[in-house]
N, C-alpha and C. Protein backbone atom coordinates (compact mmCIF):
# COMPACT_ATOMS: atom_id res chain seq x y z
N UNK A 1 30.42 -11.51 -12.19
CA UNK A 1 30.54 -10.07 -12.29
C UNK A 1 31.35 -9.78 -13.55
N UNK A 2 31.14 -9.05 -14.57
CA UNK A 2 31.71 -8.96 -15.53
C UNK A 2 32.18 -7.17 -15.68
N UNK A 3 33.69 -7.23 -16.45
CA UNK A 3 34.43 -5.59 -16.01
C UNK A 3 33.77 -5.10 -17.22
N UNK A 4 33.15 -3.42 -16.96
CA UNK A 4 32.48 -3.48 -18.55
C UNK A 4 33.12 -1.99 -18.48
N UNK A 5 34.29 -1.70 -18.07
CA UNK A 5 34.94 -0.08 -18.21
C UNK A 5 36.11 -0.51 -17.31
N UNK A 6 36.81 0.83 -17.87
CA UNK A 6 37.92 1.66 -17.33
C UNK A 6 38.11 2.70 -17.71
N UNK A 7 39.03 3.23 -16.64
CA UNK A 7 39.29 4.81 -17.62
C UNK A 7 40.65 5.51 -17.35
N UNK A 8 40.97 6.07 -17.55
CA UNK A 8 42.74 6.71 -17.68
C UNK A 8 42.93 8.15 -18.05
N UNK A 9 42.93 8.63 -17.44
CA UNK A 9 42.83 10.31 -17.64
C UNK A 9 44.60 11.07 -17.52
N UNK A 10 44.95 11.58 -18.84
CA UNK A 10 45.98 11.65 -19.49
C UNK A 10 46.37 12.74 -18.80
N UNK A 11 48.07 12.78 -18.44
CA UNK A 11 48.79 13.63 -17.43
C UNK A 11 48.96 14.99 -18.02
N UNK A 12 48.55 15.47 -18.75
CA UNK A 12 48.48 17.07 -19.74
C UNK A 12 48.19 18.19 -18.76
N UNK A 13 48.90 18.91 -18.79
CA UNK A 13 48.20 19.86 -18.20
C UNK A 13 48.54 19.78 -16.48
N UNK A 14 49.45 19.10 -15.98
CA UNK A 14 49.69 19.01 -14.59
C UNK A 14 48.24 18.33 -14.40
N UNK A 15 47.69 17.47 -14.64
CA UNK A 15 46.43 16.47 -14.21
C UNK A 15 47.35 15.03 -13.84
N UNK A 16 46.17 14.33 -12.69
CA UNK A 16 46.98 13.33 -12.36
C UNK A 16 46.44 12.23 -13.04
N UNK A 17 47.19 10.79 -12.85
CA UNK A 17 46.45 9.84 -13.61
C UNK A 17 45.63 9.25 -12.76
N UNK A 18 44.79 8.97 -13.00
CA UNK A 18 43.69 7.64 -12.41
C UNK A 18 42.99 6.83 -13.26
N UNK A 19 43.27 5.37 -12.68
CA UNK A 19 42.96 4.45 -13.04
C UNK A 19 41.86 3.72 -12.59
N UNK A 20 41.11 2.94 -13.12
CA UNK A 20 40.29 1.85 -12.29
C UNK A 20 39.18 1.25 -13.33
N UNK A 21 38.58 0.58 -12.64
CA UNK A 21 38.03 -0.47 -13.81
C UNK A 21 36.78 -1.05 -12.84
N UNK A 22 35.04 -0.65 -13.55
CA UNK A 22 34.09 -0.96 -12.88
C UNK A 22 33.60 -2.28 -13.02
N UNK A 23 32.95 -3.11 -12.10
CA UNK A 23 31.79 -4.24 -12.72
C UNK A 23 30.84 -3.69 -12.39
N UNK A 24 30.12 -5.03 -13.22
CA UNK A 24 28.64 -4.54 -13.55
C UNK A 24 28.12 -6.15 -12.78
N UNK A 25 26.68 -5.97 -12.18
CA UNK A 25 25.99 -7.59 -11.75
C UNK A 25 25.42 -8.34 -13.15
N UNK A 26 25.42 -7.57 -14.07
CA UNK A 26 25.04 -8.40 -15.24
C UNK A 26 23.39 -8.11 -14.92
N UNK A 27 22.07 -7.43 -14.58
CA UNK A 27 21.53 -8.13 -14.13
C UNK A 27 20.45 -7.20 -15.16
N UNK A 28 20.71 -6.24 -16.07
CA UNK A 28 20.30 -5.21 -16.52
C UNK A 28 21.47 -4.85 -17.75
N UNK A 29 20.93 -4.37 -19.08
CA UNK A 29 21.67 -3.35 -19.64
C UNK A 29 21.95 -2.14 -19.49
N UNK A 30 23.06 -1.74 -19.86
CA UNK A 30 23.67 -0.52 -19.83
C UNK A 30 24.95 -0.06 -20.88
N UNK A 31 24.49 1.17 -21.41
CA UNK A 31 25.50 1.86 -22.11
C UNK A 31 26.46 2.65 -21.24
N UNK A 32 27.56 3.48 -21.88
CA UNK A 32 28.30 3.79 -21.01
C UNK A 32 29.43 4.46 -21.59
N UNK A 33 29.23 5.77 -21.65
CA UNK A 33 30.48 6.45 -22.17
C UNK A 33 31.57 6.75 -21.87
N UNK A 34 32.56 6.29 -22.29
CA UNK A 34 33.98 6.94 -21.24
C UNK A 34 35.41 6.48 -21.83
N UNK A 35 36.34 7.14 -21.16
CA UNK A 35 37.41 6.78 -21.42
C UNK A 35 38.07 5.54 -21.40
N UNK A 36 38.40 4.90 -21.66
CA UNK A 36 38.35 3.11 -21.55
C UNK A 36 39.94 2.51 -21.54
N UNK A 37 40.08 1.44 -21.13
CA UNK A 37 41.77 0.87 -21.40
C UNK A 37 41.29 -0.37 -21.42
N UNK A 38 42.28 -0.94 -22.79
CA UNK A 38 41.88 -2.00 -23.15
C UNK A 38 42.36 -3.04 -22.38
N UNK A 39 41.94 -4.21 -21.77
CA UNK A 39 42.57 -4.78 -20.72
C UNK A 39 43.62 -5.32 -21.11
N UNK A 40 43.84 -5.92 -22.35
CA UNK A 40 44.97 -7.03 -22.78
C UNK A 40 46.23 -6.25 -23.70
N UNK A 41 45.99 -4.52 -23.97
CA UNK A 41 46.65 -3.85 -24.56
C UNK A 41 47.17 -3.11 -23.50
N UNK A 42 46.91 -2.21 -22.39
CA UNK A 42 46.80 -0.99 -22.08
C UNK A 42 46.62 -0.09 -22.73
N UNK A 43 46.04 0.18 -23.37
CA UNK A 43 46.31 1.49 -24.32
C UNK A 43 44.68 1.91 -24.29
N UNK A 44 45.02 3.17 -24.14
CA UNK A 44 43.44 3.89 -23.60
C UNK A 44 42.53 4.33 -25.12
N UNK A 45 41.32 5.13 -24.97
CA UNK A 45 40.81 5.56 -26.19
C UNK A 45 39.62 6.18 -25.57
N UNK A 46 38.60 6.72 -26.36
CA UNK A 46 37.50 7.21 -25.87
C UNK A 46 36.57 6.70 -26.43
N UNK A 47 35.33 6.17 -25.83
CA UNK A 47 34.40 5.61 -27.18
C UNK A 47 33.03 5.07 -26.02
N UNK A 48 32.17 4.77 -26.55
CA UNK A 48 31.04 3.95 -25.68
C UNK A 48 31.28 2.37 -25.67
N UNK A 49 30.73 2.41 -24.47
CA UNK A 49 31.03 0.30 -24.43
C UNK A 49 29.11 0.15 -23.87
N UNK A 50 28.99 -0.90 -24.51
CA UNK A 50 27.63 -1.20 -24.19
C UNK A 50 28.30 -2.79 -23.95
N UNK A 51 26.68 -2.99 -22.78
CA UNK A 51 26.90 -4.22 -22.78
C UNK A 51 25.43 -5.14 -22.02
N UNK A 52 24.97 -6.04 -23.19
CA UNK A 52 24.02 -6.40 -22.38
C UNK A 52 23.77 -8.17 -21.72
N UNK A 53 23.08 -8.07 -20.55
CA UNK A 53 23.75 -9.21 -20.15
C UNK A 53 22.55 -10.90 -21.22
N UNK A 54 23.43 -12.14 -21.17
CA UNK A 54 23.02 -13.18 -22.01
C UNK A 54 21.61 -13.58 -21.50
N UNK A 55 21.24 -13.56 -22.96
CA UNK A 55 19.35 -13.96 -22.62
C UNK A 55 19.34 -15.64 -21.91
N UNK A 56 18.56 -15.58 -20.64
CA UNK A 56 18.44 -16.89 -20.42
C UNK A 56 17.00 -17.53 -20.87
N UNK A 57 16.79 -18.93 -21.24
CA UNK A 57 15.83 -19.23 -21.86
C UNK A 57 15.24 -20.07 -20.77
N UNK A 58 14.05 -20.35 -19.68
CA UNK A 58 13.84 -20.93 -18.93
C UNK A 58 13.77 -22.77 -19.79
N UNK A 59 14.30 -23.32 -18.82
CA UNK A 59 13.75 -24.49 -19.15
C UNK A 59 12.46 -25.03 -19.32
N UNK A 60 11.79 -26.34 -19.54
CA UNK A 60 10.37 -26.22 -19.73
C UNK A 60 9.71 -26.88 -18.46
N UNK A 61 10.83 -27.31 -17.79
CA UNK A 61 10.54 -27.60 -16.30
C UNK A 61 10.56 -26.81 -15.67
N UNK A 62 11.30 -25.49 -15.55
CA UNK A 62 10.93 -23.83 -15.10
C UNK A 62 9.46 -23.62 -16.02
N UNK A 63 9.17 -23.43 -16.93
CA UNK A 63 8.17 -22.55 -17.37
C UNK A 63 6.91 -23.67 -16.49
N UNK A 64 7.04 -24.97 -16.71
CA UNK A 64 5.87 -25.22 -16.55
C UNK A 64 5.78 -25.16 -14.82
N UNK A 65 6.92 -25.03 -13.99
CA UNK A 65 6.85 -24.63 -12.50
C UNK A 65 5.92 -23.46 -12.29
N UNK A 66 6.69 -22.16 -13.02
CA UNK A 66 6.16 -21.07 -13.31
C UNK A 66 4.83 -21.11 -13.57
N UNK A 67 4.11 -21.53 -14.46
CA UNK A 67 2.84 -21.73 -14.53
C UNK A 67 2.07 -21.69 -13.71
N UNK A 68 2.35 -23.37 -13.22
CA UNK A 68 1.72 -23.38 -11.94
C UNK A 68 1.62 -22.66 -10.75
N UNK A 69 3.27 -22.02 -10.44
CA UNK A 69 2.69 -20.90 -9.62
C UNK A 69 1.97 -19.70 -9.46
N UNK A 70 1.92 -19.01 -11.02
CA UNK A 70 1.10 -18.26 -11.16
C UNK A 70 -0.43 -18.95 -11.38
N UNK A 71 -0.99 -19.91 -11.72
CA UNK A 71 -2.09 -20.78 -11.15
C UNK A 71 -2.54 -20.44 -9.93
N UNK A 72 -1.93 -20.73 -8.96
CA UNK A 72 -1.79 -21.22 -7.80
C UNK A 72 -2.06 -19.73 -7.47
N UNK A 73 -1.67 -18.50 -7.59
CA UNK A 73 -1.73 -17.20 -6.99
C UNK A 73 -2.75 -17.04 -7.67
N UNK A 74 -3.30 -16.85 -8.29
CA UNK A 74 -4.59 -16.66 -9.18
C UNK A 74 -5.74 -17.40 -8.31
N UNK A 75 -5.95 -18.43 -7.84
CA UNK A 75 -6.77 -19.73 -7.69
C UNK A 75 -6.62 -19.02 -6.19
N UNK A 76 -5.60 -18.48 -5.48
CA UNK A 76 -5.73 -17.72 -4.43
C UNK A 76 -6.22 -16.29 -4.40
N UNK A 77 -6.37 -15.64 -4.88
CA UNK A 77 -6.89 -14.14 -4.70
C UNK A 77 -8.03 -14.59 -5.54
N UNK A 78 -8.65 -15.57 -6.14
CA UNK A 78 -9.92 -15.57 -6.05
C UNK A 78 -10.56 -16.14 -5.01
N UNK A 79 -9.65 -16.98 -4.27
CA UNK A 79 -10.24 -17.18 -3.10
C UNK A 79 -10.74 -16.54 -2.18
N UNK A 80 -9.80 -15.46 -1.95
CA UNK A 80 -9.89 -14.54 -1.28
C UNK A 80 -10.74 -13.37 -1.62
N UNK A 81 -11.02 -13.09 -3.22
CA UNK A 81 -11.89 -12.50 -3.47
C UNK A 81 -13.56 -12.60 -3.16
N UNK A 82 -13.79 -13.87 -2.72
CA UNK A 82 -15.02 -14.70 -2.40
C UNK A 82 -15.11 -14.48 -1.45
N UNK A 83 -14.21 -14.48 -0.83
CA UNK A 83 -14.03 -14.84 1.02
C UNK A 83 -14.42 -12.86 1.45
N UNK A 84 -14.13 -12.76 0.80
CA UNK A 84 -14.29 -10.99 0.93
C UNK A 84 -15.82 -10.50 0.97
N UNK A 85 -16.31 -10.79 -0.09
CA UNK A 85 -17.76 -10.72 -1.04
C UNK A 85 -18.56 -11.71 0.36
N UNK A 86 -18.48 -12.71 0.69
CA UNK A 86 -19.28 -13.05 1.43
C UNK A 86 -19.13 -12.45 2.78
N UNK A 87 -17.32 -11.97 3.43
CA UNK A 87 -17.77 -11.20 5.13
C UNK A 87 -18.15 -9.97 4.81
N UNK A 88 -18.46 -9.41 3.54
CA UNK A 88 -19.38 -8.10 3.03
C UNK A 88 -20.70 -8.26 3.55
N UNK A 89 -21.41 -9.70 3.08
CA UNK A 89 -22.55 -9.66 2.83
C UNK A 89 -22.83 -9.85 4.55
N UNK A 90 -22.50 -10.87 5.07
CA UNK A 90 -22.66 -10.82 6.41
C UNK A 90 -22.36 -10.05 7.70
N UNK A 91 -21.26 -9.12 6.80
CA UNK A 91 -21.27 -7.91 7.84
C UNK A 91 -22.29 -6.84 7.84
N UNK A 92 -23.03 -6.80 6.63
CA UNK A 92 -24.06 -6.09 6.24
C UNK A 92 -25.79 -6.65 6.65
N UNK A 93 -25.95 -8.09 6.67
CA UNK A 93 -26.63 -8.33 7.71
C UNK A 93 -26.80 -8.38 9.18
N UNK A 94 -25.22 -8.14 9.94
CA UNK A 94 -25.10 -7.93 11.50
C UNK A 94 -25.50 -6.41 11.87
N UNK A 95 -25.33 -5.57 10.41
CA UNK A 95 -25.11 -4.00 10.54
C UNK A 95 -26.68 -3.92 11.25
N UNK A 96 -27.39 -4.29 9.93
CA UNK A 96 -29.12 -4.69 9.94
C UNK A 96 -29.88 -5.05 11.22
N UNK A 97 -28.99 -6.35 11.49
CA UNK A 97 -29.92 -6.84 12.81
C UNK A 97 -29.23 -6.15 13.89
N UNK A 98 -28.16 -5.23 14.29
CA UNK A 98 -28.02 -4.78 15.63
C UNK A 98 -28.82 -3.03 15.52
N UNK A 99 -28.32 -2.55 14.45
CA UNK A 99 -28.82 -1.17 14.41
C UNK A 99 -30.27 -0.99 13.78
N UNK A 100 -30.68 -2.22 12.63
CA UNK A 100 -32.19 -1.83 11.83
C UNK A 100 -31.87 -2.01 10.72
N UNK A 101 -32.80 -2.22 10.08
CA UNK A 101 -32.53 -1.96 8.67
C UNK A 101 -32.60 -0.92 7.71
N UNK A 102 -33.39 0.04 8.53
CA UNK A 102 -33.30 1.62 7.88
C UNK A 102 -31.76 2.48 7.78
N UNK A 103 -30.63 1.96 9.06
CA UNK A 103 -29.65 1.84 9.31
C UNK A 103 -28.90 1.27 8.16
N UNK A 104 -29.10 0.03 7.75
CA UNK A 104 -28.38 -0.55 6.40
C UNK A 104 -28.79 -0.04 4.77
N UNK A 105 -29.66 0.90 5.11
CA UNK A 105 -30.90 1.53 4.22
C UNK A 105 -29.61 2.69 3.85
N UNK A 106 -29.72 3.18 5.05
CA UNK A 106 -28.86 4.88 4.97
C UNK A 106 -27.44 4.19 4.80
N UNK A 107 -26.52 3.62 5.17
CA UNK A 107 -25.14 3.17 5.17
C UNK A 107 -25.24 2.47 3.81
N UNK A 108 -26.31 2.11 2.97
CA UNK A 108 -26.16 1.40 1.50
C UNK A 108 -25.83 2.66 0.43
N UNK A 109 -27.08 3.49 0.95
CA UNK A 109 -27.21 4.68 0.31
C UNK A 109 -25.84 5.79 0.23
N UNK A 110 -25.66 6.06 1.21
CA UNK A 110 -24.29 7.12 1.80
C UNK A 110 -22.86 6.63 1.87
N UNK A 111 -23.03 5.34 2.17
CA UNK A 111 -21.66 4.82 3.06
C UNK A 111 -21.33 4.96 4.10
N UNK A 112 -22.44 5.83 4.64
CA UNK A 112 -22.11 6.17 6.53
C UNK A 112 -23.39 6.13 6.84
N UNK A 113 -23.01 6.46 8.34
CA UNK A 113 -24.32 6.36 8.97
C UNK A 113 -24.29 7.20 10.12
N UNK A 114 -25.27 7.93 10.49
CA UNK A 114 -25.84 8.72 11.62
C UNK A 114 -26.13 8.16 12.89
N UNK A 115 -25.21 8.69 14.13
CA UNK A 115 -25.46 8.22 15.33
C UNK A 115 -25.51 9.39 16.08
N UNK A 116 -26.80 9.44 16.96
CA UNK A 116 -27.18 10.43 17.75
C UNK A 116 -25.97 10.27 19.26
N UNK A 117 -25.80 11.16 19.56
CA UNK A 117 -24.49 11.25 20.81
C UNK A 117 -26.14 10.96 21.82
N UNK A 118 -25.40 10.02 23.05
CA UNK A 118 -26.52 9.81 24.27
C UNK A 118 -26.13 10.03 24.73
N UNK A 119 -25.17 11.18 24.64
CA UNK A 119 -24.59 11.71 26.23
C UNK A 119 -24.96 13.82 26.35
N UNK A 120 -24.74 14.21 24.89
CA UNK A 120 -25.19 15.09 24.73
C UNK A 120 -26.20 15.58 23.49
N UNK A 121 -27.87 16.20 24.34
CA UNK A 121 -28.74 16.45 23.09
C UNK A 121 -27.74 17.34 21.70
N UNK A 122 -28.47 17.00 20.73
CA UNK A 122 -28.48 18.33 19.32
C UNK A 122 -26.93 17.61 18.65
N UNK A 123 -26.53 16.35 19.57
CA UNK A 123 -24.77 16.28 18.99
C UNK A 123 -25.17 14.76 18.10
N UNK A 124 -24.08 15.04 16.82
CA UNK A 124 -24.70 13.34 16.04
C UNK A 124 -23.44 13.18 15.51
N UNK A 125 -22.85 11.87 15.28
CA UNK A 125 -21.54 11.69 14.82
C UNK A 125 -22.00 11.30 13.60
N UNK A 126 -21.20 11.53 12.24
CA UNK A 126 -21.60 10.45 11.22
C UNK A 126 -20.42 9.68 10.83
N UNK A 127 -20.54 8.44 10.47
CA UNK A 127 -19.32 6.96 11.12
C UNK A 127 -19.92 6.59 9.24
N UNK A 128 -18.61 6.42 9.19
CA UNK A 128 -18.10 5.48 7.92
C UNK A 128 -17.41 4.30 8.40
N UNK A 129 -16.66 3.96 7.07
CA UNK A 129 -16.28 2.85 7.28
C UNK A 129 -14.69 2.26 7.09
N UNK A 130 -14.18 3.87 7.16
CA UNK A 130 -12.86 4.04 7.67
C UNK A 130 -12.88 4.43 8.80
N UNK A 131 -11.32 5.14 8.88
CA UNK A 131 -11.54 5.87 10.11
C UNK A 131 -11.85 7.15 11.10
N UNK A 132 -12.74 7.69 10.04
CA UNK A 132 -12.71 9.00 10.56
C UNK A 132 -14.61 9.07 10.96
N UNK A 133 -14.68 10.16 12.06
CA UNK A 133 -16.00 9.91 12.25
C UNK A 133 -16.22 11.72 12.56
N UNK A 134 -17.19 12.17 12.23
CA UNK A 134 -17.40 13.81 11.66
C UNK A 134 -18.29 13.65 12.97
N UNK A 135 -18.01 14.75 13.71
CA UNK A 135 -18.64 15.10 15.00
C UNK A 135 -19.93 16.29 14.36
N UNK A 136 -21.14 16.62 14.36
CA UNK A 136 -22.08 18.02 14.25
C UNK A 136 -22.65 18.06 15.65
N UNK A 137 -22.80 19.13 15.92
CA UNK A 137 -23.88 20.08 16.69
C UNK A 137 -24.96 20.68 15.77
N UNK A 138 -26.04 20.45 15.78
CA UNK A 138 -26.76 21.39 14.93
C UNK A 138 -26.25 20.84 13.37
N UNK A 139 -25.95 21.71 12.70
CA UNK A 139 -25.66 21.94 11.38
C UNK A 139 -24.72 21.96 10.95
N UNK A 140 -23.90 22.71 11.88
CA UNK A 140 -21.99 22.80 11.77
C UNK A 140 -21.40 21.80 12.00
N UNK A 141 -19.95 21.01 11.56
CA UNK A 141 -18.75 20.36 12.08
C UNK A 141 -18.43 20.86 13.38
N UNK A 142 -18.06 20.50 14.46
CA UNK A 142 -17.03 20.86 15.27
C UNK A 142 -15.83 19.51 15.40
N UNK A 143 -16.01 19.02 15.00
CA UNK A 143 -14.71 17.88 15.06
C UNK A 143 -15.02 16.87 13.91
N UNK A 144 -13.50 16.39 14.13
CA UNK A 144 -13.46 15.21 13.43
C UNK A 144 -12.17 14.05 14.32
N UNK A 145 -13.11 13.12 14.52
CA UNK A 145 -12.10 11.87 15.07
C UNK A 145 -11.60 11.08 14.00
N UNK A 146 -10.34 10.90 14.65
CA UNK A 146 -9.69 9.33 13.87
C UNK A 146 -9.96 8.69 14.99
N UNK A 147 -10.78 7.49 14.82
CA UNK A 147 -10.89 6.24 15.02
C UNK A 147 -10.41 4.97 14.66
N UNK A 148 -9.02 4.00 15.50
CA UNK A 148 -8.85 2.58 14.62
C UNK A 148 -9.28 1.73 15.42
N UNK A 149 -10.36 0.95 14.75
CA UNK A 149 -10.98 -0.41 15.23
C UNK A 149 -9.58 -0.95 15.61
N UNK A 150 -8.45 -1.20 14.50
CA UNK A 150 -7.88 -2.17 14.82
C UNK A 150 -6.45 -1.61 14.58
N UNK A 151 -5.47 -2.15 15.67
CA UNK A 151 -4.34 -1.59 15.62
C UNK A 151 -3.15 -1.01 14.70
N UNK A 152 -3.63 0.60 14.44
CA UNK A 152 -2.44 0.64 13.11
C UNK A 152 -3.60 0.63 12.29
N UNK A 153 -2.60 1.13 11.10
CA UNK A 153 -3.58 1.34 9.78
C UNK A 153 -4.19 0.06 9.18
N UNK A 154 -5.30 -0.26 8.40
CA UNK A 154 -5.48 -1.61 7.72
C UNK A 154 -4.98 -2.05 6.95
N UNK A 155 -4.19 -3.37 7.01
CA UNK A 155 -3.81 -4.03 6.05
C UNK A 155 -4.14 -5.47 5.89
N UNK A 156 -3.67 -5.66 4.45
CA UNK A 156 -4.84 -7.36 4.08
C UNK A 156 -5.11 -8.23 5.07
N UNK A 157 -3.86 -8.13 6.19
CA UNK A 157 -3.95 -9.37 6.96
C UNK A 157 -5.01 -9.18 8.59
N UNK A 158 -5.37 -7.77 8.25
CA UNK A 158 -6.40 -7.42 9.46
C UNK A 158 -7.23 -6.58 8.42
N UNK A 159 -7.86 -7.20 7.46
CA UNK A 159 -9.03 -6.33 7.02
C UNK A 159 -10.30 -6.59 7.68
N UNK A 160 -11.06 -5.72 7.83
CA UNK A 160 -12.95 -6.14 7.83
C UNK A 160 -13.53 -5.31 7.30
N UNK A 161 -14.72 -5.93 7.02
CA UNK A 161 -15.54 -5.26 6.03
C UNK A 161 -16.46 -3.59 6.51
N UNK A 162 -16.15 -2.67 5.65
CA UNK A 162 -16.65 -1.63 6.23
C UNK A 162 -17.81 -1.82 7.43
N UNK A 163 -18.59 -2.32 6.77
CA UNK A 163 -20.14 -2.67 7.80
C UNK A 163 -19.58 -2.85 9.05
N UNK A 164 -18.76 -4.00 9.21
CA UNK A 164 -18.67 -4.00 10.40
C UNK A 164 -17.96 -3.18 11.59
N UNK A 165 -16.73 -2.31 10.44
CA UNK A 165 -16.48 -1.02 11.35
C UNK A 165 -17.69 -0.04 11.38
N UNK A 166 -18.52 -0.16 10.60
CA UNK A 166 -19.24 0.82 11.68
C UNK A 166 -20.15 0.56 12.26
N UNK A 167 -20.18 -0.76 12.54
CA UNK A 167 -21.37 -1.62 13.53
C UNK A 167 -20.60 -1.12 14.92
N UNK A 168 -19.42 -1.47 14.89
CA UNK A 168 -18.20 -1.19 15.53
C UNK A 168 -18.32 0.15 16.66
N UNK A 169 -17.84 1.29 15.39
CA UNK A 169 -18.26 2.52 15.82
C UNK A 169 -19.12 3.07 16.65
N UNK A 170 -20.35 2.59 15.49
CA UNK A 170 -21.96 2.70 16.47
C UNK A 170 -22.02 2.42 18.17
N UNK A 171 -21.63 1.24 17.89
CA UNK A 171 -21.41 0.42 19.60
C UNK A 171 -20.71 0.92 19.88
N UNK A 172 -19.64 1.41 19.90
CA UNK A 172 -18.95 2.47 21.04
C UNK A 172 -19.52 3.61 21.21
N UNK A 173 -19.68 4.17 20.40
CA UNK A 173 -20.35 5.89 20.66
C UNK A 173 -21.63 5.50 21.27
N UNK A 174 -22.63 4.47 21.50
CA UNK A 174 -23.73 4.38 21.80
C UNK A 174 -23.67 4.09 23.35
N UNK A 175 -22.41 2.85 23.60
CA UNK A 175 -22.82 2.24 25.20
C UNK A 175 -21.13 3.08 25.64
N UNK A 176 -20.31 3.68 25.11
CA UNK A 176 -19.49 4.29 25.88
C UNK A 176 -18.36 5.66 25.47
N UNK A 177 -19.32 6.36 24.79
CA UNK A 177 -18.84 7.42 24.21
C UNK A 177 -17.57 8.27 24.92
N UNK A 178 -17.72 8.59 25.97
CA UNK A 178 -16.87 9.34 26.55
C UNK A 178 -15.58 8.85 26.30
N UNK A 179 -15.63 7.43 26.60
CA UNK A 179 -14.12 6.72 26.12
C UNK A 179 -13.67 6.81 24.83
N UNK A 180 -14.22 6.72 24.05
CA UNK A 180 -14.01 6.88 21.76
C UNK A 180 -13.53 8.64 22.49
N UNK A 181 -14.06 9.93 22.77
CA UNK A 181 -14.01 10.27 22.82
C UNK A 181 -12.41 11.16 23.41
N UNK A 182 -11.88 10.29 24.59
CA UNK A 182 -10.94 10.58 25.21
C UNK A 182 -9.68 9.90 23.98
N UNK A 183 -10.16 9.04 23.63
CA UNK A 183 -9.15 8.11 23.31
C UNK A 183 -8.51 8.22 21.79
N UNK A 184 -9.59 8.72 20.76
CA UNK A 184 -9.70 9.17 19.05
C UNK A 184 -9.01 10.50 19.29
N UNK A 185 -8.24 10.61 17.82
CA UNK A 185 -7.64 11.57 17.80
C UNK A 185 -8.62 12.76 16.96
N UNK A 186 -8.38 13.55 17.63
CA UNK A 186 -9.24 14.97 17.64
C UNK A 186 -9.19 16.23 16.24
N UNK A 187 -9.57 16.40 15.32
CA UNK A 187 -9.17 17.63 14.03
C UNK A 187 -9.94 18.54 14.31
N UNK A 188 -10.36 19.62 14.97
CA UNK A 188 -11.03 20.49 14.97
C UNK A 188 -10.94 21.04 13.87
N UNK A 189 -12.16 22.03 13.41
CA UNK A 189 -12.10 22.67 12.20
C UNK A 189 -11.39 24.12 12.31
């Protein structure tokens, strides 16, 4: 920790004195204007103190560590980039073979897809591949659900591929609507 100030504010004027003296973590530069006391003098002044902390030079057994770990993270999120690209492609063939392929036709085209309600005529949800699913009657909105496949919002470590949330979707609103229904949170317009 290194002291990179003080300050001393002069008794004039019925003012009191105060003293004290800051560190710094070194971990960042910084300028710094102020009243100052010199540590090995006492004797105060006004002026700026800068101070920045000593350049370290990695060793070449650090840099070449370093390397490799950024290697290594690289060589991983392309992994994962693959791994992605292919439960795309196969979530997009399950979309196909459970709902059709006119189904993967319209969800290629749009990004969603149209599901007729089987519980009530003239009603059709349309299901993406987040979480929200647009309720119509006819022509108009009357709702909008939030729907989560999966607990909590998505993150990397519970992703799936759109397709399959709304293979997902589909299958609920199809074999047990009333439940999505009770259970999704509700936006009326």
């Amino acid at each position: 920790m290194a002291v990179y100030w003080g300050y001393c504010s002069d008794t004039t004027a019925g003012s009191t004195i105060s003293n004290g003296w800051g560190q710094y973590d070194g971990t960042a530069s910084f300028v710094s204007t102020a009243t100052f006391v010199l540590a090995d003098t006492g004797c105060s002044s006004y002026g700026t103190v800068a101070y920045s902390p000593p350049v370290v030079v990695p060793t070449p057994e650090q840099l070449k560590a370093q390397q490799k770990a950024e290697e290594e993270r690289r060589a991983l999120r392309a992994r994962e980039e693959q791994e992605r690209k292919e439960a795309v492609m196969v979530a997009e063939v399950l979309l196909a073979e459970t709902l059709g392929v006119d189904v993967l036709a319209e969800y290629k085209a749009k990004g969603k897809i149209t599901v007729d309600s089987p519980g009530k005529p003239g009603r059709r949800y349309i299901v993406d591949g987040k979480n929200m699913i647009d309720v119509y009657e006819g022509n108009e909105r009357v709702d909008r659900l939030c729907l989560h496949l999966i607990d909590g919002c998505q993150h990397d470590s519970q992703w799936l591929p759109e397709a399959d949330v709304v293979v997902g979707k589909a299958l609920l609103l199809q074999l047990d609507e009333e439940r999505v229904l009770s259970v999704a949170n509700h936006n009326r317009p």
